[in-house]
Protein backbone atom coordinates (compact mmCIF):
# COMPACT_ATOMS: atom_id res chain seq x y z
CA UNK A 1 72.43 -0.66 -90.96
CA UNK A 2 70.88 1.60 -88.08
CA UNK A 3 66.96 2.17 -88.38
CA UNK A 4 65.51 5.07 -87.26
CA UNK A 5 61.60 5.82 -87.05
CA UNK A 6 60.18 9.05 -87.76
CA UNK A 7 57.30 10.56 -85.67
CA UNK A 8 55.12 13.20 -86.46
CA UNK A 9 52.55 14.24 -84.25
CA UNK A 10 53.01 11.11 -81.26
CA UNK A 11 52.33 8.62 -84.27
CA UNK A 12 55.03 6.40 -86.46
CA UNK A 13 54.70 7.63 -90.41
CA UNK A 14 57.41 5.91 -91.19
CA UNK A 15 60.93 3.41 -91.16
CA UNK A 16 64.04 4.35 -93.10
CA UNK A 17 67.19 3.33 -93.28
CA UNK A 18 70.01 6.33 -92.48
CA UNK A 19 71.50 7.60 -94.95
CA UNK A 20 75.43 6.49 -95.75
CA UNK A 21 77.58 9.40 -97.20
CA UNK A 22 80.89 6.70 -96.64
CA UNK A 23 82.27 6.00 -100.75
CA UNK A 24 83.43 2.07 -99.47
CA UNK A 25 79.89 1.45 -98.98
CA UNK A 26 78.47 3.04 -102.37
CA UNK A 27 78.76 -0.67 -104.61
CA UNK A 28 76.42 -2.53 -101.52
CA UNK A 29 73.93 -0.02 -101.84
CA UNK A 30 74.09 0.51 -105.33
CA UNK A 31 73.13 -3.73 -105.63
CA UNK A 32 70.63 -3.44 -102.66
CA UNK A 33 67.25 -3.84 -103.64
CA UNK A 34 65.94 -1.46 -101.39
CA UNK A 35 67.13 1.49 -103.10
CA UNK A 36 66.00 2.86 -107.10
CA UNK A 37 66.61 6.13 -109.12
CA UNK A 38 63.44 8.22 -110.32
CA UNK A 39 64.12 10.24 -113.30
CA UNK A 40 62.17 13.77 -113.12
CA UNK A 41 62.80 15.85 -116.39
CA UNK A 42 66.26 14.80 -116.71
CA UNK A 43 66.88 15.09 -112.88
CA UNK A 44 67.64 11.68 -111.42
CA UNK A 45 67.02 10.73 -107.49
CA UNK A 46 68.13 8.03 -105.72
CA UNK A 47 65.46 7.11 -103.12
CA UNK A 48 64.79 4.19 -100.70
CA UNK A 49 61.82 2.32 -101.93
CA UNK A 50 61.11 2.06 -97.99
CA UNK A 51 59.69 5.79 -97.96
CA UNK A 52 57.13 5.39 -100.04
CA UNK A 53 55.36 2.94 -97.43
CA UNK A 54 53.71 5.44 -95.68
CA UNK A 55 50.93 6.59 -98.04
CA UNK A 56 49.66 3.56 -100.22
CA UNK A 57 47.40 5.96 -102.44
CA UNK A 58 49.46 7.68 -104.09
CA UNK A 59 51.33 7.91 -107.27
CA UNK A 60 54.84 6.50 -106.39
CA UNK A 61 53.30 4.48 -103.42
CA UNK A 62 52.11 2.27 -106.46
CA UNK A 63 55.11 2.26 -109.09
CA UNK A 64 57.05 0.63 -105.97
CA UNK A 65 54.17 -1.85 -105.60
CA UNK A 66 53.63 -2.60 -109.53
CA UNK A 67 54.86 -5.96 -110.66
CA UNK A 68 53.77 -6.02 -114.09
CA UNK A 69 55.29 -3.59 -117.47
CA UNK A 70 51.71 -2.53 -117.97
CA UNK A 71 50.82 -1.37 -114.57
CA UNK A 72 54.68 0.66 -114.04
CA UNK A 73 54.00 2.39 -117.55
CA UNK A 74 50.35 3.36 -116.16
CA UNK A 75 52.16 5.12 -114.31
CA UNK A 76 55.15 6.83 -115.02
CA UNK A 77 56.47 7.67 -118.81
CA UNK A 78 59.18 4.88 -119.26
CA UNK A 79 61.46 2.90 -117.17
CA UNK A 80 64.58 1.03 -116.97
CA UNK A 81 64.30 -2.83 -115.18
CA UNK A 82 67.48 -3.88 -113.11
CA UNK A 83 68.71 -4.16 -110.10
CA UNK A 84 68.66 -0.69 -109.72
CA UNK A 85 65.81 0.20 -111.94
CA UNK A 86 65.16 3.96 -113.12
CA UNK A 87 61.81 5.03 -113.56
CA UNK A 88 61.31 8.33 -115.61
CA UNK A 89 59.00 11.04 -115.68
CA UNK A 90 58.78 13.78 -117.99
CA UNK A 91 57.68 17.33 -115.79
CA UNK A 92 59.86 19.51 -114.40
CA UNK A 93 61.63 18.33 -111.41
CA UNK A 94 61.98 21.91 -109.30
CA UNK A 95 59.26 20.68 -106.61
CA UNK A 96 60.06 17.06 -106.83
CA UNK A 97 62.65 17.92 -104.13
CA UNK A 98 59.21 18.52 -101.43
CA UNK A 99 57.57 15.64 -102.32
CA UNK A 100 60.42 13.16 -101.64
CA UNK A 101 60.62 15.56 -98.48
CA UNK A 102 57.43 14.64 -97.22
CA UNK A 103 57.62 11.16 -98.37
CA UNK A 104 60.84 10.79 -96.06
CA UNK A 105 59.79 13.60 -93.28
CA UNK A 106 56.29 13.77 -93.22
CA UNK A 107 56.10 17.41 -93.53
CA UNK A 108 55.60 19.17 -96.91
CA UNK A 109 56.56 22.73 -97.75
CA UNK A 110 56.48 25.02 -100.70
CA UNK A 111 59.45 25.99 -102.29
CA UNK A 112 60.03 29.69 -102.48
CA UNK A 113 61.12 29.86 -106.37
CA UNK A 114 57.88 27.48 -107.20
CA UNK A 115 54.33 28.84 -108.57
CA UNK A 116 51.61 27.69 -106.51
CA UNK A 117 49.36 26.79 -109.39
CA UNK A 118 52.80 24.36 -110.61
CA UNK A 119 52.67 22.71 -107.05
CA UNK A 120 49.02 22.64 -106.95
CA UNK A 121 49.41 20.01 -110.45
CA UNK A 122 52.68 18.50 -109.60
CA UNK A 123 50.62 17.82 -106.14
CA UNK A 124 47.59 16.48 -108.16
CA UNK A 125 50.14 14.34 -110.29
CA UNK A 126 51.53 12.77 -107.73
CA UNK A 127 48.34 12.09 -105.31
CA UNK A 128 49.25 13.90 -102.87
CA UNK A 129 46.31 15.95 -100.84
CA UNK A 130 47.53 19.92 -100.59
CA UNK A 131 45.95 19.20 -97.04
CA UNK A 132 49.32 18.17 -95.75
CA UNK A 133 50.80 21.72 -96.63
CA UNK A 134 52.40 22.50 -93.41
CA UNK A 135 50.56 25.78 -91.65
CA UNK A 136 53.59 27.89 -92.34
CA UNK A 137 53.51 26.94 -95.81
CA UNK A 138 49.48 26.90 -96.55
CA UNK A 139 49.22 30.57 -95.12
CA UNK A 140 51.22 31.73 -98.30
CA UNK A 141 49.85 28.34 -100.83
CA UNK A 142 46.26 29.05 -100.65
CA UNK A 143 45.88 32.74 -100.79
CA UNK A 144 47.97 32.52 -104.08
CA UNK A 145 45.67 29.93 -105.25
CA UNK A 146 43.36 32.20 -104.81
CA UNK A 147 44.58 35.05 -106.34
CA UNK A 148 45.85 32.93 -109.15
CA UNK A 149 42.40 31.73 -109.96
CA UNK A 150 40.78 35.09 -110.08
CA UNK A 151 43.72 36.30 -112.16
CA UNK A 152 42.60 33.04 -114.53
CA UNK A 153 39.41 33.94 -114.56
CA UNK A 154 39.54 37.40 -115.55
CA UNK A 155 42.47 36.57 -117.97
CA UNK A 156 39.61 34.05 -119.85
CA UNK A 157 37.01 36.48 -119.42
CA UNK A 158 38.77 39.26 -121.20
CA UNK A 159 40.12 36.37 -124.12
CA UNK A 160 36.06 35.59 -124.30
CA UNK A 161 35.12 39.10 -124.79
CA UNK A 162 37.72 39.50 -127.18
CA UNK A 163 36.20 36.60 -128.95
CA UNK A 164 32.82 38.06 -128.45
CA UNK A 165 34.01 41.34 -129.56
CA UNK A 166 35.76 39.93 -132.87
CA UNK A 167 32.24 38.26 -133.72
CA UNK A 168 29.83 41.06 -132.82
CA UNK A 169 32.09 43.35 -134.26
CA UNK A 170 31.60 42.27 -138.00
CA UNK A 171 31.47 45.02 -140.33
CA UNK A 172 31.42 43.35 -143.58
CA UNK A 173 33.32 43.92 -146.37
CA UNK A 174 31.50 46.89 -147.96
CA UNK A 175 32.39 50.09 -148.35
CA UNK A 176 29.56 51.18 -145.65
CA UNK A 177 30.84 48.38 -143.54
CA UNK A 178 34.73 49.24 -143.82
CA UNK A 179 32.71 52.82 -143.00
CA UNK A 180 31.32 52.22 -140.10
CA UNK A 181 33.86 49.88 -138.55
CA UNK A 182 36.64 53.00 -139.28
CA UNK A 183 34.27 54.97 -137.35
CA UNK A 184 33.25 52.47 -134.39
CA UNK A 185 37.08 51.95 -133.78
CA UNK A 186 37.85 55.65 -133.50
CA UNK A 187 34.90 56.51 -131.04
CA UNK A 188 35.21 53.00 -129.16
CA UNK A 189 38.89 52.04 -129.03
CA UNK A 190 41.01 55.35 -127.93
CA UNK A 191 44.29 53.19 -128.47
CA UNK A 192 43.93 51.59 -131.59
CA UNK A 193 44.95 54.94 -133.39
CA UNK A 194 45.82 58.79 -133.66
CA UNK A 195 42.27 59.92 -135.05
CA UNK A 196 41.20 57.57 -132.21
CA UNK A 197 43.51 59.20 -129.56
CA UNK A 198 41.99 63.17 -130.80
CA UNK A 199 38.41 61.53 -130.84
CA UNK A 200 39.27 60.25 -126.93
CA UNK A 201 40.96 63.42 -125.58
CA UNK A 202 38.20 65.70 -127.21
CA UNK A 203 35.26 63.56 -125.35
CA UNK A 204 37.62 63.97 -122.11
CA UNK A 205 37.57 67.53 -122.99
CA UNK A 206 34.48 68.58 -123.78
CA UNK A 207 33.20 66.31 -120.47
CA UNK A 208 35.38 68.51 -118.13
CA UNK A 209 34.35 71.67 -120.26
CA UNK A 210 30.97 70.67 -119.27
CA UNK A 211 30.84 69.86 -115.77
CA UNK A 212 32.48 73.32 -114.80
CA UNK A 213 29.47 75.31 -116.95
CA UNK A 214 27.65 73.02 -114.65
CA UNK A 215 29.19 74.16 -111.64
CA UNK A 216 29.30 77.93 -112.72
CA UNK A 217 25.53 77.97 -113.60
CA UNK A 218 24.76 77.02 -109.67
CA UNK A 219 26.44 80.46 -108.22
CA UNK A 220 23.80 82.88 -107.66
CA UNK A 221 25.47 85.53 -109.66
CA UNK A 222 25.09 83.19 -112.74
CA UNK A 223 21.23 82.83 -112.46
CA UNK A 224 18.04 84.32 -112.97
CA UNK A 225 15.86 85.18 -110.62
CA UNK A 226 11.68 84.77 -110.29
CA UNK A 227 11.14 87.64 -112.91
CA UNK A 228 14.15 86.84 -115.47
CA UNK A 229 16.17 89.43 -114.53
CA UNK A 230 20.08 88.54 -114.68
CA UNK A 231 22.92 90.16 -112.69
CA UNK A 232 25.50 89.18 -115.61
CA UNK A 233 23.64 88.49 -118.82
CA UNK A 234 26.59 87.61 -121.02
CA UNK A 235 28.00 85.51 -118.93
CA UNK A 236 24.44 83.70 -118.24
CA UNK A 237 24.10 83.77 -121.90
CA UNK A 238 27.82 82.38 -122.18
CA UNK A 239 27.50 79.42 -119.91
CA UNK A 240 24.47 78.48 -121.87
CA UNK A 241 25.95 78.57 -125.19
CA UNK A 242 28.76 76.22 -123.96
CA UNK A 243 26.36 73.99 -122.32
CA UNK A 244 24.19 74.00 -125.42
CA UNK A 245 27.53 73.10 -127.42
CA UNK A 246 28.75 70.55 -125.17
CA UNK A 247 25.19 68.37 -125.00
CA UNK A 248 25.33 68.59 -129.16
CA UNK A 249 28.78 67.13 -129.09
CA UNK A 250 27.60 64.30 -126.90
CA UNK A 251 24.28 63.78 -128.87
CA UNK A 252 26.60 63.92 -131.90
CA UNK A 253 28.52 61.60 -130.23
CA UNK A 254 25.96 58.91 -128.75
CA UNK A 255 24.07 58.79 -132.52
CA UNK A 256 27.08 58.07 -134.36
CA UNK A 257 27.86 55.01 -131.63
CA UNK A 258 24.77 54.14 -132.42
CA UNK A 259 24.64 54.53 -135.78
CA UNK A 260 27.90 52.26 -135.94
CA UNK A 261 27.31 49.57 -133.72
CA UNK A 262 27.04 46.59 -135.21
CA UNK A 263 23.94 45.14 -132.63
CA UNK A 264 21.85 47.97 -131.14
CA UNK A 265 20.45 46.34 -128.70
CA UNK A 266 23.64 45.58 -126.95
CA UNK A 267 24.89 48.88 -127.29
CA UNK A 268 21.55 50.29 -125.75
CA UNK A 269 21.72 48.03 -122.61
CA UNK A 270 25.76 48.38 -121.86
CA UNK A 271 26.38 50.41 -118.85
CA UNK A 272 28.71 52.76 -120.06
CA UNK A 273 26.02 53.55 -122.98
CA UNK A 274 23.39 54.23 -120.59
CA UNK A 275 25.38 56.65 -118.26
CA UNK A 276 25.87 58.40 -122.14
CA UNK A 277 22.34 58.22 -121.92
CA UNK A 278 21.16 59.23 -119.55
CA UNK A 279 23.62 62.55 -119.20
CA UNK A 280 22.08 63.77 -122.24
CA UNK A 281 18.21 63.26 -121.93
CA UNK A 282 17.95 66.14 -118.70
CA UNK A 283 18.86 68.75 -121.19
CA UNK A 284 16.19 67.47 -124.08
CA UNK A 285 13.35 67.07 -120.81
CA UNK A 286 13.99 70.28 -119.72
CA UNK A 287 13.38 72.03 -123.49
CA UNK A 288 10.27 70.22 -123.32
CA UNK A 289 8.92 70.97 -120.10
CA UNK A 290 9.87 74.78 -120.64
CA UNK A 291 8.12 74.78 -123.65
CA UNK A 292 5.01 72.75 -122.56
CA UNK A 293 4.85 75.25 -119.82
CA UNK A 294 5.05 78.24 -122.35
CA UNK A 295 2.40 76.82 -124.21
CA UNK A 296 0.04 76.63 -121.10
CA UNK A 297 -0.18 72.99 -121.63
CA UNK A 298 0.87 72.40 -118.24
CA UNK A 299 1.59 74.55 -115.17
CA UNK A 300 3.97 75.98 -113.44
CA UNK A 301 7.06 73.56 -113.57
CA UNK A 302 9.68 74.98 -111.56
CA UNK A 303 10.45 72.37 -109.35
CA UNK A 304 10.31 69.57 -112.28
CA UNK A 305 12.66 71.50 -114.17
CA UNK A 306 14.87 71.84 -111.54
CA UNK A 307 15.32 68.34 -110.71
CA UNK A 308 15.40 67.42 -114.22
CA UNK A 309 18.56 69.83 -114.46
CA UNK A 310 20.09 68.47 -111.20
CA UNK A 311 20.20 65.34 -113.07
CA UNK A 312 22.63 66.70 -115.84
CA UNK A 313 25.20 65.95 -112.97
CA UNK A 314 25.00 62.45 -114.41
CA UNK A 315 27.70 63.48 -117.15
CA UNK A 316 30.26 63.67 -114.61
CA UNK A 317 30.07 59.89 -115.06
CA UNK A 318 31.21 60.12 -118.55
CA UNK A 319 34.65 60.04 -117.09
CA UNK A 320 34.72 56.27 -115.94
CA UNK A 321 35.06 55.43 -119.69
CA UNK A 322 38.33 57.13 -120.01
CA UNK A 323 39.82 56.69 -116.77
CA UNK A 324 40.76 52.96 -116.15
CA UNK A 325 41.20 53.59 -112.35
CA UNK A 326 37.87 54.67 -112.17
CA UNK A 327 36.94 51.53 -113.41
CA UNK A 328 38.72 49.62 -111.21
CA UNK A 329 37.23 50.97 -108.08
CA UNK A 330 33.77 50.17 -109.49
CA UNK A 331 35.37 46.49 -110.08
CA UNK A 332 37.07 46.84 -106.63
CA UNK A 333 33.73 47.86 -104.71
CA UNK A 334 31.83 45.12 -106.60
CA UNK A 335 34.39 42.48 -105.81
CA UNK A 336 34.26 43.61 -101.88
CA UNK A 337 30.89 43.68 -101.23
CA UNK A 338 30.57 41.23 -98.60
CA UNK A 339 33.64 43.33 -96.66
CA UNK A 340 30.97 46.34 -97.00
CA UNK A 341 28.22 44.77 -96.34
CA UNK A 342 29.79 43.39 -93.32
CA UNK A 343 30.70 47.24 -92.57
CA UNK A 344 27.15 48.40 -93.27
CA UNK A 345 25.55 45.97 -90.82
CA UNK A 346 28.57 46.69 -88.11
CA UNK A 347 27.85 50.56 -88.38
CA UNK A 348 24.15 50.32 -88.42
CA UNK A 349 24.16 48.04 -85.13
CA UNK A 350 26.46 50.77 -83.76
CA UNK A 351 24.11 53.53 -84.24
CA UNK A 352 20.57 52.13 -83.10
CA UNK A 353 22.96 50.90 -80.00
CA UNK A 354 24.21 54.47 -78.92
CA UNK A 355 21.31 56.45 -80.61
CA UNK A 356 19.27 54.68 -78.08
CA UNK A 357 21.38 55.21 -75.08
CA UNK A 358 21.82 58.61 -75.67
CA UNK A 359 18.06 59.36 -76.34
CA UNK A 360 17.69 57.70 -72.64
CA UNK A 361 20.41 59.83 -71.49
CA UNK A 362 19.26 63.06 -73.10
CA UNK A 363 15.09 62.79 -73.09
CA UNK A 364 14.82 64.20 -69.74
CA UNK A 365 16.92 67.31 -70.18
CA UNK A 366 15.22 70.55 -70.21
CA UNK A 367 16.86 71.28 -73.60
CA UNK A 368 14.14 73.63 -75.48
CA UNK A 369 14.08 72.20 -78.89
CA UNK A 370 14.33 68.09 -76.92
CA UNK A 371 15.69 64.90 -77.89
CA UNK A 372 13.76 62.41 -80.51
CA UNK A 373 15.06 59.04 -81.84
CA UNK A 374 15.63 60.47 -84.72
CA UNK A 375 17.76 63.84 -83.32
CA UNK A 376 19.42 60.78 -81.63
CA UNK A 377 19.62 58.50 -84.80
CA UNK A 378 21.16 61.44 -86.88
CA UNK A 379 23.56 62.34 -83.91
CA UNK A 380 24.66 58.66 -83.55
CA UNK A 381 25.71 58.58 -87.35
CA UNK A 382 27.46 62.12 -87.80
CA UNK A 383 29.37 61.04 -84.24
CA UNK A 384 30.23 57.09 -85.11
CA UNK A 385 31.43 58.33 -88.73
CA UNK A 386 33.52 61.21 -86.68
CA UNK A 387 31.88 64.03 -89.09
CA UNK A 388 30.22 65.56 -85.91
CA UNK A 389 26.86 67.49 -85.04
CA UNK A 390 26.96 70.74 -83.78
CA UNK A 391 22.99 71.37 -83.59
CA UNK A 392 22.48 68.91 -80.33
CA UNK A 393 25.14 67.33 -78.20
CA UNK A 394 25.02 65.34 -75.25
CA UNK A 395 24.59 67.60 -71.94
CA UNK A 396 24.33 65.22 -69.56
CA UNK A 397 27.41 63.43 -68.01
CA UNK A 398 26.17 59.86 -68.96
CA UNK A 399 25.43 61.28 -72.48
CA UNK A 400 28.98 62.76 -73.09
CA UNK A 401 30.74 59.42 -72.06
CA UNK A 402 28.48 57.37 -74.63
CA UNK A 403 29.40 60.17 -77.44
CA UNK A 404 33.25 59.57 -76.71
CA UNK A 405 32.39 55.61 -77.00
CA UNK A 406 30.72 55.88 -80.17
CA UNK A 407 33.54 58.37 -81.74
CA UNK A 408 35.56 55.53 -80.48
CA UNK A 409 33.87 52.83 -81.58
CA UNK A 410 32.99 54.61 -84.89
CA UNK A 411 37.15 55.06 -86.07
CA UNK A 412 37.50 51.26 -85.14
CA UNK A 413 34.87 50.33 -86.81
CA UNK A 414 35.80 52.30 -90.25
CA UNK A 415 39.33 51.46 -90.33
CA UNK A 416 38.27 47.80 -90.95
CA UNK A 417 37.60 47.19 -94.56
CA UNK A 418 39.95 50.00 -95.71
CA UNK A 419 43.01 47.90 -96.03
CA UNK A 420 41.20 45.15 -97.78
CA UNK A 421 39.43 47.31 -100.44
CA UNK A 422 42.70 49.72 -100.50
CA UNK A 423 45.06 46.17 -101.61
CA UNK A 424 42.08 44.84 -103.72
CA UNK A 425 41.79 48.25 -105.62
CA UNK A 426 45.67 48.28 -105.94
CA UNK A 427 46.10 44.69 -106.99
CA UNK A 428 43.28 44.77 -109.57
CA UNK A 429 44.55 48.02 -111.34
CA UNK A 430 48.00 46.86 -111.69
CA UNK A 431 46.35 43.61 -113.25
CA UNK A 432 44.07 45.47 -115.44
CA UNK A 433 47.04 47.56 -116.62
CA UNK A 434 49.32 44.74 -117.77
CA UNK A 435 46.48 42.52 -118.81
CA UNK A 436 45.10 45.69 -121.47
CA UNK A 437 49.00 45.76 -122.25
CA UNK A 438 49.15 42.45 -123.16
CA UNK A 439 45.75 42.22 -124.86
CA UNK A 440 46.35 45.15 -127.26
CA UNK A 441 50.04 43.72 -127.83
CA UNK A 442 48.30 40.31 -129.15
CA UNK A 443 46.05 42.18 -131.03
CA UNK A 444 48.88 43.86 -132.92
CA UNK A 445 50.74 40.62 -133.21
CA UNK A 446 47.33 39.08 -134.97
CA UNK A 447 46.77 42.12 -137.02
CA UNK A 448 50.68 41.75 -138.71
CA UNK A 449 50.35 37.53 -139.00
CA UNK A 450 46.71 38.43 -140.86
CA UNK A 451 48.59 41.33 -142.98
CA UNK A 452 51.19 38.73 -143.69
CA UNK A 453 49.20 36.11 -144.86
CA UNK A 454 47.13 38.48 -147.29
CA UNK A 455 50.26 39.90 -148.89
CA UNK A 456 51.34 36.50 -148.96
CA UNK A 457 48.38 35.32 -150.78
CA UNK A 458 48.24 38.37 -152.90
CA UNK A 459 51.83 37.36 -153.88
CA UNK A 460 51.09 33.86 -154.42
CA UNK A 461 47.96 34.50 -156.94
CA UNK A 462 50.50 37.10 -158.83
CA UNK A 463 52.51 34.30 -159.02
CA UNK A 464 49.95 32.22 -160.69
CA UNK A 465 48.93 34.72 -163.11
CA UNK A 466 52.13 35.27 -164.51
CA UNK A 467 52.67 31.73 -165.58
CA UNK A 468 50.58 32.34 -168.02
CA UNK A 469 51.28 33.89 -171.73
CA UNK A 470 49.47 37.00 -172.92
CA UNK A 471 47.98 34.81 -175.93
CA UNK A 472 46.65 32.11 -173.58
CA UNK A 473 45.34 34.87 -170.78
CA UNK A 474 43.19 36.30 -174.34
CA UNK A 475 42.21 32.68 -174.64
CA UNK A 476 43.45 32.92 -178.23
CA UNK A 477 46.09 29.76 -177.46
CA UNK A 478 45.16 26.72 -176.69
């Protein structure tokens, strides 16, 4: 028979015998000991025991090497001794094809039809390092890996929170726990039913209601001024009733959360709970800061109640817990903060770079109003974000080249990170949106199996009961 080596980067892996396809031949190799079948889920493969000489370490390196029943059956799940013996394993045999591939080649690909998380194992299994994945191969392996273990991760995190959920959400069986839990489901879980689907869009609805009055109390026509007089008093008077409505439906609201939950102080210190907060305590401050001021206990408080009512913007953010993109792009930004960061330190180098060339450029103009660092520092960040500055520009020629370098530098710069938090945000919705799919379609498989077993058991005690006679249920027979 011919031999032929095979060389892989100027050094000898390994030495195989060619291949014969000729039928007259078939019986020789069929009795040659150099040959054996391994059995992969069913799948059998005839393979030259002289290709597994390359890499001693591994899993079928070994089985060729065994001698004794005790060490083959370490490691594979049965075998068949002969002349031709048959070793078999029981996995699935679609990636087994790359393994004997590398084993014979010295080069190991992925198969396009094959999970990297199943290759990852079957790699494991066999002993093989994934450090021999081929470049064209690893550039598509590991990033799945990758993604595959985040989508693992979050996939256990939610199935722990459920869990977590399930215990801190015990009612009891009372009738003020069956209560309460009726009423925590409905404000909490806007999916789990129609009352809870109202109770949702009404919260969405009053929300937007509210952040318009917001909007419509800031026009000038819609305020008083310094001596109380109003240019439109029922529509001032109007606005205020709404706004007064919409902060009692969200107190309403936040007190019978609270009221429900079944720990408080987790319900206090939840995010979500705190933006509820927090959009509703401006409007309380603000009564008592008025009416502190009316009673002369303090001064005048103009500019305290005015930032306290800036700070009733803060139920805007009472949309994030309806909206489910909204909460993946807090995820998204979370999950990408080393991209931004990275942005944030490229865009601040940017601007102390040009702010100081220009201010060298521009300090010895005889502009009126002059160049400072910080005319420079603002200029440099309105110009490298291309929003633009229209109070000071560059007059010199040296200061209007180093303005069209930083606009240029600045749309490089930005156009960075957008594709990676654009893909993030877009792959982490569309997994949030099957994984709440799936998680509510478990819950309603759980909820019918736990129905079913209770009607079951309420059939099977039935049961029980009626064996028995009406004189022996009296106790009158026994």
């Amino acid at each position: 028979m011919a031999k032929s080596y095979l060389v892989r980067n100027g050094q000898c892996l390994t030495e195989c015998i060619d291949p014969i396809y000729k039928d007259n031949q078939s019986d020789e190799i069929a009795q040659s000991e150099d040959l054996l079948i391994i059995n992969v889920g069913g799948m059998p493969f005839k393979v030259l025991k002289s290709n597994f000489s390359t890499l001693p370490r591994t899993r079928l390196s070994r089985l060729v090497r065994a001698v004794s029943s005790q060490e083959i059956l370490a490691l594979c799940d049965g075998y068949t001794p002969g002349p031709l013996p048959e070793f078999y394993f029981n996995r699935n045999w679609t990636s087994f094809n790359s393994i004997l591939d590398f084993y014979r080649m010295g080069t190991l690909h992925l198969t396009v039809d094959t999970c990297a998380m199943v290759f990852k194992d079957d790699l494991a299994f066999w002993g093989i390092d994934e450090l021999y994945l081929d470049p064209c191969c690893a550039l598509k392996y590991y990033p799945e890996i990758e993604a595959c273990f985040k989508e693992f991760k979050g996939d256990q995190m939610a199935r722990q929170r459920d869990e977590d959920r399930k215990k801190y959400e015990n009612f009891g069986d009372s009738h003020i726990g069956r209560i309460r839990g009726t009423l925590w489901r409905i404000t909490e879980y806007p999916e789990t039913s129609l009352a809870a689907q109202v109770a949702g869009f009404s919260s969405l609805g009053v929300v937007i209601i509210s952040t318009l009055t917001f909007i419509l109390q800031t026009f000038p026509e819609f305020q008083e001024d310094d001596i109380g007089a109003k240019e439109n008093p029922s529509v001032v008077f109007a606005l205020k009733i709404i706004d007064d409505l919409s902060i009692s439906f969200f107190t309403l609201e936040y007190l019978i959360r609270f009221a429900c939950a079944p720990r408080k102080w987790i319900f206090v210190k939840d995010p979500m709970n705190l933006v509820d907060l927090f959009a509703i305590i401006p409007f309380y401050l603000t009564l008592v800061l008025d009416s502190m001021e009316d009673m002369q206990i303090i001064g005048k408080a103009g500019k305290l109640v005015r930032l306290v009512r800036v700070l009733r913007i803060m139920r805007i953010f009472k949309l994030v817990r309806h909206f489910a993109g909204l909460q993946s792009l807090i995820y998204t930004l979370n999950q990408a903060y080393k991209e931004l960061g990275l942005l944030m330190l490229l865009v601040g180098v940017a601007v102390l770079t040009f702010a100081s060339l220009v201010y060298y450029a521009e300090k010895d103009t005889l502009d009126e109003d002059g160049w400072t660092f910080l005319d420079s520092f603002w200029w440099g960040i309105m110009t490298l974000t291309t929003v633009g500055y229209d109070h000071k520009s560059p007059r010199t020629f040296m200061g209007k080249v180093i303005g069209g370098l930083c606009a240029l530098v600045g749309i490089f710069i930005l156009t960075l990170p957008i594709p990676i938090v654009v893909n993030s945000f877009a792959s982490y919705y569309k997994n949030r949106l099957w994984r709440n799919e799936v998680s509510h379609r478990r819950a309603e498989k759980l909820e019918e199996q736990e129905r079913k077993i209770k009607q079951a058991e309420a059939l099977l005690g039935l049961k029980r009961c009626t064996k028995h006679t009406p004189l022996e249920q009296d106790g009158l027979l026994t």
